[in-house]
Every structure is written in structure tokens, then in C-alpha cells.
C-alpha atoms as a PDB file:
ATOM      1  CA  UNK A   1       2.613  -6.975 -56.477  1.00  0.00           C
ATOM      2  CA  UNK A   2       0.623  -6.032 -59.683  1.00  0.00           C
ATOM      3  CA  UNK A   3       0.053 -10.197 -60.214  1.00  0.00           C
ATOM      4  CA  UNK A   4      -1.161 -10.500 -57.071  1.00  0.00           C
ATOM      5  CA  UNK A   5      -3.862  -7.083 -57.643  1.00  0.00           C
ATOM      6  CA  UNK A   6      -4.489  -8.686 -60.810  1.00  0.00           C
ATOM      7  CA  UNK A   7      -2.813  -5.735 -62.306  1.00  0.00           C
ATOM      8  CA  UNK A   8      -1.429  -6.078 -66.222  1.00  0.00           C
ATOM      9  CA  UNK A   9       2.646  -5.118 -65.878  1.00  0.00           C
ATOM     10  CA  UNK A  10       1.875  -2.221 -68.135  1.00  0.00           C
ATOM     11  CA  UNK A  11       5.551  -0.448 -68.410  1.00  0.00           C
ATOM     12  CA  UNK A  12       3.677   2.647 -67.180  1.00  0.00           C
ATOM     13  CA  UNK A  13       2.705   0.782 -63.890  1.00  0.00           C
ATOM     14  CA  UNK A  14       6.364  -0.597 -63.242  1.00  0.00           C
ATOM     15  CA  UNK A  15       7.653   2.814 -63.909  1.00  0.00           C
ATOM     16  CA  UNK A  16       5.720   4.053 -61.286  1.00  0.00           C
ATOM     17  CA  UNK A  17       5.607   1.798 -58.869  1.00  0.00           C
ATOM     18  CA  UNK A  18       9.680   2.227 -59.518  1.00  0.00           C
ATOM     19  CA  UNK A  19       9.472   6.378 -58.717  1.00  0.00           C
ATOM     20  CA  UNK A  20       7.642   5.592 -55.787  1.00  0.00           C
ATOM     21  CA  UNK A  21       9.985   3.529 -54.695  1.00  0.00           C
ATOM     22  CA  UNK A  22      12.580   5.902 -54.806  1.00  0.00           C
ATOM     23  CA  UNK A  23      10.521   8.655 -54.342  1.00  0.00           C
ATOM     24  CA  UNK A  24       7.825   8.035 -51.772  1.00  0.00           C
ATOM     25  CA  UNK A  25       5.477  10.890 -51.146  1.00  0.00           C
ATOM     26  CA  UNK A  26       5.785  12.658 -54.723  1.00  0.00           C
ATOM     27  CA  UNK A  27       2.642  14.261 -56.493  1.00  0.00           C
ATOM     28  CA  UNK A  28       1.705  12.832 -59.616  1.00  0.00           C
ATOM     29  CA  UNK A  29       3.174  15.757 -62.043  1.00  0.00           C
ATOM     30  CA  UNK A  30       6.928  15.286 -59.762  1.00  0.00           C
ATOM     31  CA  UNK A  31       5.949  11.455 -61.182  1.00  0.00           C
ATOM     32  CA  UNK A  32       4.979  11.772 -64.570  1.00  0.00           C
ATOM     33  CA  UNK A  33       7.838  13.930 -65.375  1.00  0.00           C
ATOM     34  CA  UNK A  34       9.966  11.807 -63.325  1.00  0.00           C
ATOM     35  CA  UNK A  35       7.844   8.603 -66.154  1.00  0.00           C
ATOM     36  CA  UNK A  36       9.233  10.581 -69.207  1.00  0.00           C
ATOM     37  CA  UNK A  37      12.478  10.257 -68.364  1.00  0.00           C
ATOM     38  CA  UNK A  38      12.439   6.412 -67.892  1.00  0.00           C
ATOM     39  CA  UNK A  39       9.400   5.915 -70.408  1.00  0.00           C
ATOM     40  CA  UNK A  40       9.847   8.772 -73.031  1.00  0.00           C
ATOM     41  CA  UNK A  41       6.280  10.203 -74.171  1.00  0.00           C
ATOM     42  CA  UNK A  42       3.614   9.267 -71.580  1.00  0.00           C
ATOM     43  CA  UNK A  43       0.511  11.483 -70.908  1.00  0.00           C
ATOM     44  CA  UNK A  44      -0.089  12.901 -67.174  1.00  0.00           C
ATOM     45  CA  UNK A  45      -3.345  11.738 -67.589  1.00  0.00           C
ATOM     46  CA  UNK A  46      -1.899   8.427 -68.159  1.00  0.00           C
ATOM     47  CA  UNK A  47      -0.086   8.963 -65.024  1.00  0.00           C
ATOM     48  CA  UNK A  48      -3.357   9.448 -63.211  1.00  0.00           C
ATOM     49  CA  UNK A  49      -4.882   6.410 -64.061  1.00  0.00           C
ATOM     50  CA  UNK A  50      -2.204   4.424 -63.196  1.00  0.00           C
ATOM     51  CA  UNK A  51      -1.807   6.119 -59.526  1.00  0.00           C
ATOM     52  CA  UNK A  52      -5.884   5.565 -59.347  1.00  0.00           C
ATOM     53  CA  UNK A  53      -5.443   1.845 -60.526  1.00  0.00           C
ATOM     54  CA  UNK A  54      -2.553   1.152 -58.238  1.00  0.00           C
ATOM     55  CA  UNK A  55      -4.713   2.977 -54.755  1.00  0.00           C
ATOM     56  CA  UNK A  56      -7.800   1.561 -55.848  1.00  0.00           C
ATOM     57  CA  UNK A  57      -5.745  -2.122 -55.643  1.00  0.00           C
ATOM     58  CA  UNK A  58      -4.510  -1.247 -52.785  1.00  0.00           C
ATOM     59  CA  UNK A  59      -0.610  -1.403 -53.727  1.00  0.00           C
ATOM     60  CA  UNK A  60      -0.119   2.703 -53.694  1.00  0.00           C
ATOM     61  CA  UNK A  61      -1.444   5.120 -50.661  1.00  0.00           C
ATOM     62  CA  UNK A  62      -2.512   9.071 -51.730  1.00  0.00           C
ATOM     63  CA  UNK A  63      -2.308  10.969 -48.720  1.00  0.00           C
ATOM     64  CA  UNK A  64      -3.837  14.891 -49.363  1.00  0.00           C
ATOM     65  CA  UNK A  65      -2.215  16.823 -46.882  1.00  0.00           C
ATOM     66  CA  UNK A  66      -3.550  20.425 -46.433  1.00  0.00           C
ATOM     67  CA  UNK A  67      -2.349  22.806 -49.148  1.00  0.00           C
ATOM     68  CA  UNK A  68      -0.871  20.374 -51.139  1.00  0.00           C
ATOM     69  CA  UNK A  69      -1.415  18.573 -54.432  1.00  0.00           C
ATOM     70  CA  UNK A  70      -2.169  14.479 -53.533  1.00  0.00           C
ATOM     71  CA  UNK A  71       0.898  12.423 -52.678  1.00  0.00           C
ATOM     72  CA  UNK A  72       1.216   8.948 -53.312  1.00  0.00           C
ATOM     73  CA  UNK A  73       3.520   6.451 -51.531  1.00  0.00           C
ATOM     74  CA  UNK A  74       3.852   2.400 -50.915  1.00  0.00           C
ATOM     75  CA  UNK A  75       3.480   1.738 -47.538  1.00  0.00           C
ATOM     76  CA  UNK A  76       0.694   0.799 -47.383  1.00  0.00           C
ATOM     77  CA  UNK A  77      -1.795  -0.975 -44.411  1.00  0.00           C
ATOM     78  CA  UNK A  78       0.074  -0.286 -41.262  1.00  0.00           C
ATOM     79  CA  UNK A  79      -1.929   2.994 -40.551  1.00  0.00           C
ATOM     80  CA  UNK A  80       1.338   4.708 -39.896  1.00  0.00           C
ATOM     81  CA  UNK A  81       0.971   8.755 -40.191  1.00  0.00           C
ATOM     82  CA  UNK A  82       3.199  11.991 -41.393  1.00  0.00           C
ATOM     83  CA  UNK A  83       5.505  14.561 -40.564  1.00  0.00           C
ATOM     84  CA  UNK A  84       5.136  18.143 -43.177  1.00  0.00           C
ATOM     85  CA  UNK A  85       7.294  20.491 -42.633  1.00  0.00           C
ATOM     86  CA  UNK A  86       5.411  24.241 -42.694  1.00  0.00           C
ATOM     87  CA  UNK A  87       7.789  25.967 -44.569  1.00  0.00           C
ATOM     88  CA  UNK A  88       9.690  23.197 -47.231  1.00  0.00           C
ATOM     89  CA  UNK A  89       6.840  21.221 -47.360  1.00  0.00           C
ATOM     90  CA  UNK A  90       8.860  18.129 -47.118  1.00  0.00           C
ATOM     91  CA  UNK A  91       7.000  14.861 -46.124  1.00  0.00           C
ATOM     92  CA  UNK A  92       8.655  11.927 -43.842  1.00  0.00           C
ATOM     93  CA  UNK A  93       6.464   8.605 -42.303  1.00  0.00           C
ATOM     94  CA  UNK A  94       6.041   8.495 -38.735  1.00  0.00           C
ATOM     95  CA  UNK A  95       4.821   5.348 -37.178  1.00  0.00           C
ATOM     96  CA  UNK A  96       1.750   4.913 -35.248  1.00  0.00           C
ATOM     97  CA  UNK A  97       2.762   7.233 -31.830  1.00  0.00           C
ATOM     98  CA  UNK A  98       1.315   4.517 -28.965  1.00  0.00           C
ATOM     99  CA  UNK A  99       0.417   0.986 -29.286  1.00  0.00           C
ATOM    100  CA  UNK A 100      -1.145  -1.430 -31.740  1.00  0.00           C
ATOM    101  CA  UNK A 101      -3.348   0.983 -34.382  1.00  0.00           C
ATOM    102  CA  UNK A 102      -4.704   3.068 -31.277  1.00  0.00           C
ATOM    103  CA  UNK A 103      -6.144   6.367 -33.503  1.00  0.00           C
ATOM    104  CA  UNK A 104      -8.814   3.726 -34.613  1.00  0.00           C
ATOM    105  CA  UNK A 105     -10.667   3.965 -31.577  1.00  0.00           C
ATOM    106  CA  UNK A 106     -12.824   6.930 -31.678  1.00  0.00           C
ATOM    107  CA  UNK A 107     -14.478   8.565 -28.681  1.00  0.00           C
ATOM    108  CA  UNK A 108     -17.837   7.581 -30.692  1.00  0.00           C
ATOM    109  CA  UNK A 109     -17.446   5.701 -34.026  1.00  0.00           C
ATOM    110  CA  UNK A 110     -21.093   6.992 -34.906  1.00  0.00           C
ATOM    111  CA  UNK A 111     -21.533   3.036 -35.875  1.00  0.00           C
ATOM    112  CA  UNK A 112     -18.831   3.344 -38.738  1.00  0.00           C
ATOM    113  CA  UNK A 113     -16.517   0.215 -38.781  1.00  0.00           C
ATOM    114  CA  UNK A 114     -13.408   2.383 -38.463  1.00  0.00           C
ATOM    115  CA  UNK A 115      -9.887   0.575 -40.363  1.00  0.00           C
ATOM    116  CA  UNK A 116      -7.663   3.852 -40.893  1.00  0.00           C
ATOM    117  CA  UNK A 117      -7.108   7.234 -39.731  1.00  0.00           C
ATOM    118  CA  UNK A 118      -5.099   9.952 -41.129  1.00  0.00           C
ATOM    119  CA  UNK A 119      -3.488  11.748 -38.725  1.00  0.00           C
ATOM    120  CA  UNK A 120      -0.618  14.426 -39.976  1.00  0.00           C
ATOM    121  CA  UNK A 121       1.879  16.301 -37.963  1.00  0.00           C
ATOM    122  CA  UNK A 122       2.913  20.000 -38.948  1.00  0.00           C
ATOM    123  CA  UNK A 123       6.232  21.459 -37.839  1.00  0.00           C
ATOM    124  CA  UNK A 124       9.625  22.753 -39.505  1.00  0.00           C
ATOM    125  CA  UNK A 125      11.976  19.976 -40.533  1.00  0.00           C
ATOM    126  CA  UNK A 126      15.676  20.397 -39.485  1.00  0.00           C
ATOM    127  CA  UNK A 127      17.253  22.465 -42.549  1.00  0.00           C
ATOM    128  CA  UNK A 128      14.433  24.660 -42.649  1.00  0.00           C
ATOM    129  CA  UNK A 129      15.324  25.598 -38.971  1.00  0.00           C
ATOM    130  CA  UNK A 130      18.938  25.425 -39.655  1.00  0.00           C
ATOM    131  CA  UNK A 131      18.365  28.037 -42.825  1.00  0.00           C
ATOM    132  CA  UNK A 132      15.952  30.025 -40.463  1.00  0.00           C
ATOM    133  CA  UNK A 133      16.539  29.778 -36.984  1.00  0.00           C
ATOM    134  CA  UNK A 134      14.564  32.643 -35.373  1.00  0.00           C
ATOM    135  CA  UNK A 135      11.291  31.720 -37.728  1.00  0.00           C
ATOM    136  CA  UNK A 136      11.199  28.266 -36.628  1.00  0.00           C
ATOM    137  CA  UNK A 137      10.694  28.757 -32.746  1.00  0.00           C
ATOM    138  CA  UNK A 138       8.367  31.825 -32.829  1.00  0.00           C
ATOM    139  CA  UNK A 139       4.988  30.838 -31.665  1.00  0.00           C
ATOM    140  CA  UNK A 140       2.341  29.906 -34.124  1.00  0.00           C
ATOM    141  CA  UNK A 141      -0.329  32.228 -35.082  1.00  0.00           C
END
């Protein structure tokens, strides 16, 4: 993967690409502490530049959902979308809901050449509703 970006195997990129791995959808300082365990003393900033290094070549995704610090994950390309839970804050893919890519085709693209959309679904995941039944079907405000 980092060959083919024409990415240096830095141990710092490996670790990472490792924690993502395991951990998709972490924040960088969930990742850089998770890097000082594996790595010993590495800088978040260090951290940061190898999360900007690995989206800007394409090999890592940072998705910004509302509210919350950036997330990073691998999957990368297939313009799939997410699932947040309100009240955990838990994050789990969801494919694309209909067809082949079909949130790419605007009602008026405004003469953009449109190749991803973010779209993000909000609800309560199933433990926060099991831990809190009556909160998680009153209506919305």
C-alpha cells in the first residue's frame, strides 16, 4: 500500500495503518496513544502528519462527522457512508443505500465534476437503546 503511494515504510506509518486496521473510525489522539504503546515515544503531531500523508495518498479516509473530532478509516473509494449513534457516539460503515454510487447525482451539480458524497446517518445504536429504552424512541427535538 505505502509502495504503491510512494510512501517511505516509516514505522510510524505501519503502526498506523495497523490501528486502523483494527480500529477503523478512531480520532487521531485514540491513535497516537494507541502508537505509543506499539512505538514507545512518538509525538501527536507526528501522528498528524502521518494521518495527513496517508489521506492525502489516498490509502486512509477522515470522515468529520458533526460534533466530533476527525476520524480516519481504510476503506477507502467505494463512496460507502455512516451510521453515529446520538448518544455513544459509536461509528459503523453502511454501504451505498440504492444502486451503483447513486448520491453522486445531484439535482444540479452547479458544473462541479462530482466523485464522492458524504452522507451520515444519526440514530441510537443497539446498547444505547438496550441501556436506555424509553430515551431512544422519544421523538427528536
Amino acid at each position: 500500500m505505502l509502495h504503491e503511494a510512494q510512501l517511505r515504510a516509516t514505522k510510524p506509518r505501519v503502526a498506523v495503518l495497523n490501528l486502523l486496521e483494527r480500529h477503523p473510525h478512531a480520532d487521531a489522539d485514540t491513535i497516537a496513544r494507541a502508537a505509543r504503546e506499539v512505538l514507545g515515544k512518538v509525538s501527536t503531531q507526528a501522528i498528524y502528519d502521518v494521518l495527513g500523508a496517508l489521506t492525502e495518498a489516498g490509502i486512509v479516509r477522515r470522515i468529520e462527522p458533526a460534533g466530533s473530532p476527525a476520524r480516519y478509516e481504510l476503506r477507502v473509494g467505494d463512496n460507502h457512508h455512516h451510521l453515529v449513534c446520538r448518544s455513544c457516539r459509536a461509528i459503523v460503515d453502511v454501504d451505498c443505500a440504492v444502486g451503483d454510487r447513486p448520491c453522486l447525482h445531484a439535482s444540479d451539480d452547479h458544473g462541479y465534476d462530482i466523485d464522492e458524497a458524504e452522507v451520515i446517518y444519526w440514530g441510537t445504536c443497539p446498547a444505547c437503546k438496550a441501556d436506555h429504552p424509553t430515551e431512544a424512541t422519544a421523538p427528536a427535538d
